[in-house]
Protein backbone atom coordinates (compact mmCIF):
# COMPACT_ATOMS: atom_id res chain seq x y z
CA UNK A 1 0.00 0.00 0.00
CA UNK A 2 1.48 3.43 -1.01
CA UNK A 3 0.36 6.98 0.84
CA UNK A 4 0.16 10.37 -0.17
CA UNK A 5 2.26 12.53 0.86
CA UNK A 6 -0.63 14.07 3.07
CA UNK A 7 -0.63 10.73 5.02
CA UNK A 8 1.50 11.49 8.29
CA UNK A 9 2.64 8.75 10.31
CA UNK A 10 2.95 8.18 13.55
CA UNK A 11 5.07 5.31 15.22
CA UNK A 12 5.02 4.91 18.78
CA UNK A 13 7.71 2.47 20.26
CA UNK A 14 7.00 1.00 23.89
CA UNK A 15 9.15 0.46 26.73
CA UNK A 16 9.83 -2.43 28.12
CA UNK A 17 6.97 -4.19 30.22
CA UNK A 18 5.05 -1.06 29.85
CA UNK A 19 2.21 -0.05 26.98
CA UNK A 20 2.97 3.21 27.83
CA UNK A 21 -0.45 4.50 28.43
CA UNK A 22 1.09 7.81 28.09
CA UNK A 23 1.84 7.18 24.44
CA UNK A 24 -1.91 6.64 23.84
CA UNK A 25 -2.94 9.50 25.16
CA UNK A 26 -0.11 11.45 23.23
CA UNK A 27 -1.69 9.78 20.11
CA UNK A 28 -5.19 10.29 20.55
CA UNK A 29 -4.62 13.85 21.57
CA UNK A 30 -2.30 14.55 17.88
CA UNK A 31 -5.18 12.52 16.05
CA UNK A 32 -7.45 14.86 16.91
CA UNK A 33 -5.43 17.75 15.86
CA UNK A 34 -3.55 16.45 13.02
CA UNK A 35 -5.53 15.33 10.18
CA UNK A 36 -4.43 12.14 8.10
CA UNK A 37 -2.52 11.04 11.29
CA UNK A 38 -2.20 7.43 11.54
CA UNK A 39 -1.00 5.72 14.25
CA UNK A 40 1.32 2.38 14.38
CA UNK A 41 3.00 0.69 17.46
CA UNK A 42 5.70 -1.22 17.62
CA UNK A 43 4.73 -3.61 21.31
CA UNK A 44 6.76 -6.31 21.68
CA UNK A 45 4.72 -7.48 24.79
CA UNK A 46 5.68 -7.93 27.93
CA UNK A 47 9.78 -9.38 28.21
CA UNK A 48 11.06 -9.62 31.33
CA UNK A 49 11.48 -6.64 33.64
CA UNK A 50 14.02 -4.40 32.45
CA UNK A 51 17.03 -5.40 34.89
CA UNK A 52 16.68 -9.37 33.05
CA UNK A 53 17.20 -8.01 29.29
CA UNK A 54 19.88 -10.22 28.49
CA UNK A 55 21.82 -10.13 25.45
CA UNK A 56 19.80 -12.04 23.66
CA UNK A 57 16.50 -10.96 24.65
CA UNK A 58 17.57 -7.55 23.77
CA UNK A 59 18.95 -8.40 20.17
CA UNK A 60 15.44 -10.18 19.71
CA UNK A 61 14.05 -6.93 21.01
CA UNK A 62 15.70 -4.83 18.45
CA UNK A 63 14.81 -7.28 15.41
CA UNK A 64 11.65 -7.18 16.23
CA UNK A 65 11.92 -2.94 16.06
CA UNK A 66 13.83 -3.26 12.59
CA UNK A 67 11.26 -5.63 11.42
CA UNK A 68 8.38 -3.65 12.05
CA UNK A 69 9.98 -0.32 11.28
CA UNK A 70 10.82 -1.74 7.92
CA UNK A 71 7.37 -2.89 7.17
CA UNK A 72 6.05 0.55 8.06
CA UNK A 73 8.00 2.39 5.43
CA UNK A 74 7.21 -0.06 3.10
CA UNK A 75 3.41 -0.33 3.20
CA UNK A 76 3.36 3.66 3.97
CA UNK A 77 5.82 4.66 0.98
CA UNK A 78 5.93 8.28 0.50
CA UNK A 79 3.94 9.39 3.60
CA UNK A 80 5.99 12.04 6.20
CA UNK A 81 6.84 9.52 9.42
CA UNK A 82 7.40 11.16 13.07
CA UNK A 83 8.88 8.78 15.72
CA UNK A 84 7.66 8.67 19.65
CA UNK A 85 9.63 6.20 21.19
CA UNK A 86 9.93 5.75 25.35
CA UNK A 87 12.29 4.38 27.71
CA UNK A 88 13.72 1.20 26.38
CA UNK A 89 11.74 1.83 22.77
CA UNK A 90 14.62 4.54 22.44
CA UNK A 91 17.50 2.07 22.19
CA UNK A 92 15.79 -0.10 20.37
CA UNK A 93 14.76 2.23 17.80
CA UNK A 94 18.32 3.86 17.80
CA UNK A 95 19.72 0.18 17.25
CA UNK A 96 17.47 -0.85 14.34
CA UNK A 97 18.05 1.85 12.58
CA UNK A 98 21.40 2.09 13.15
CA UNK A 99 21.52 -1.10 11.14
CA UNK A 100 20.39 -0.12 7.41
CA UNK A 101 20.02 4.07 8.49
CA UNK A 102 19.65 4.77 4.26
CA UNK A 103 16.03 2.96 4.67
CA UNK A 104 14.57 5.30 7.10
CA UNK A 105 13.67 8.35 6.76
CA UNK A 106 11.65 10.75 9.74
CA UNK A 107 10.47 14.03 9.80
CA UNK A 108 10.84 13.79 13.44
CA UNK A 109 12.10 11.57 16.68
CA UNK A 110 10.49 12.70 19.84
CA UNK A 111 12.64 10.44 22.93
CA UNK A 112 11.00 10.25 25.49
CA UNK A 113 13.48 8.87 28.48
CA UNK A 114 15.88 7.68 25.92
CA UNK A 115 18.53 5.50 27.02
CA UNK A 116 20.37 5.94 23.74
CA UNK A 117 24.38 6.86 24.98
CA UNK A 118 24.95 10.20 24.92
CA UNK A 119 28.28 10.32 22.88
CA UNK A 120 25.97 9.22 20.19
CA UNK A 121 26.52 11.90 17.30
CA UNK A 122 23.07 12.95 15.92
CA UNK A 123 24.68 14.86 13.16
CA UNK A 124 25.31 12.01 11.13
CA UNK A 125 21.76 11.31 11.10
CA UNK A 126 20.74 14.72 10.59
CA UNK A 127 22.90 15.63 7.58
CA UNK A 128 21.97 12.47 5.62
CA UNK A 129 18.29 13.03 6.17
CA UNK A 130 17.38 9.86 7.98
CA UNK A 131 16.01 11.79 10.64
CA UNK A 132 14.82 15.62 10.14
CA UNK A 133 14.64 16.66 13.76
CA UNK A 134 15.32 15.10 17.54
CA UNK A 135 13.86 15.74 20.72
CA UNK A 136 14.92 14.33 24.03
CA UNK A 137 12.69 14.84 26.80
CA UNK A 138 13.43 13.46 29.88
CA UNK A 139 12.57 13.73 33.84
CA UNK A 140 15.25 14.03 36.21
CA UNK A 141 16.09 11.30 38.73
CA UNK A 142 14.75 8.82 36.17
CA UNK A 143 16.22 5.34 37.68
CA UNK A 144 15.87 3.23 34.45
CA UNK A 145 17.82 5.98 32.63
CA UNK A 146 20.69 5.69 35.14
CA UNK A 147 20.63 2.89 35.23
CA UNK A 148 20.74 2.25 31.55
CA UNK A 149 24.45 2.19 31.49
CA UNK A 150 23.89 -1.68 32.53
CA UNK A 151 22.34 -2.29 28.86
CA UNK A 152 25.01 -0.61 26.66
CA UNK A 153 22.84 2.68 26.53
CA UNK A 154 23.33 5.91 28.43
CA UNK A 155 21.75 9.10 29.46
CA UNK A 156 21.11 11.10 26.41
């Protein structure tokens, strides 16, 4: 399926063991504003809590994100695509597309409690288009961010 360029849409990637009621909120609330807005999630359910993400559940983790990212720009070619991603969903967005960046392409990332390290150099992404704009928005004290360092991630 191919959208017009009018189609916007919006994927919203959930922490771990959390559907991130906040994100549907988010969504509803830019649906209602935002015409053409459609919304898809990339869930992966509920893995373990987020100090038993081994290795390999979090490589599974970010297939899964690469997967469905990849199947969103495909069956919305052309349409303008703006990224929410929380907590966990940060990394695991940053790491999918960190894999193939050339085959994404966002208007906009909105993190919210990212985890993605912070000597991470946006710039690259920026320049080349992938992404258009990044927003980090995070709440001080969070433990899960400082305690991301465990995972390979960081505060951002």
């Amino acid at each position: 399926m191919t959208s017009s360029p009018q189609v916007r849409i919006l994927v919203t990637i959930h922490g771990v063991s959390s559907e991130s009621d906040g994100l549907v909120f988010l969504t509803e609330d830019l649906q209602k504003s935002i015409q053409n807005l459609v919304r898809e999630t990339i869930y992966w359910e509920r893995y373990p809590p987020f100090f038993m993400l081994w290795s390999s559940v979090r490589s599974t983790i970010h297939k899964l994100v690469k997967r469905d990212l990849e199947h969103i720009v495909r069956q919305h070619q052309g349409a303008e695509i703006f990224v929410v991603a929380h907590s966990y969903g940060t990394y695991a967005f940053w790491q999918a597309v960190q894999w193939n960046p050339q085959n994404f392409q966002a208007k906009a990332v909105i993190l919210l409690g990212s985890i993605i390290p912070r000597n991470f150099r946006w710039e690259s992404w920026l320049n080349s288009g992938v992404i258009g704009l990044v927003v980090n928005i995070a709440r001080p004290f969070d433990f899960i961010v400082s305690g991301s360092h465990l995972l390979g991630g960081g505060y951002s």
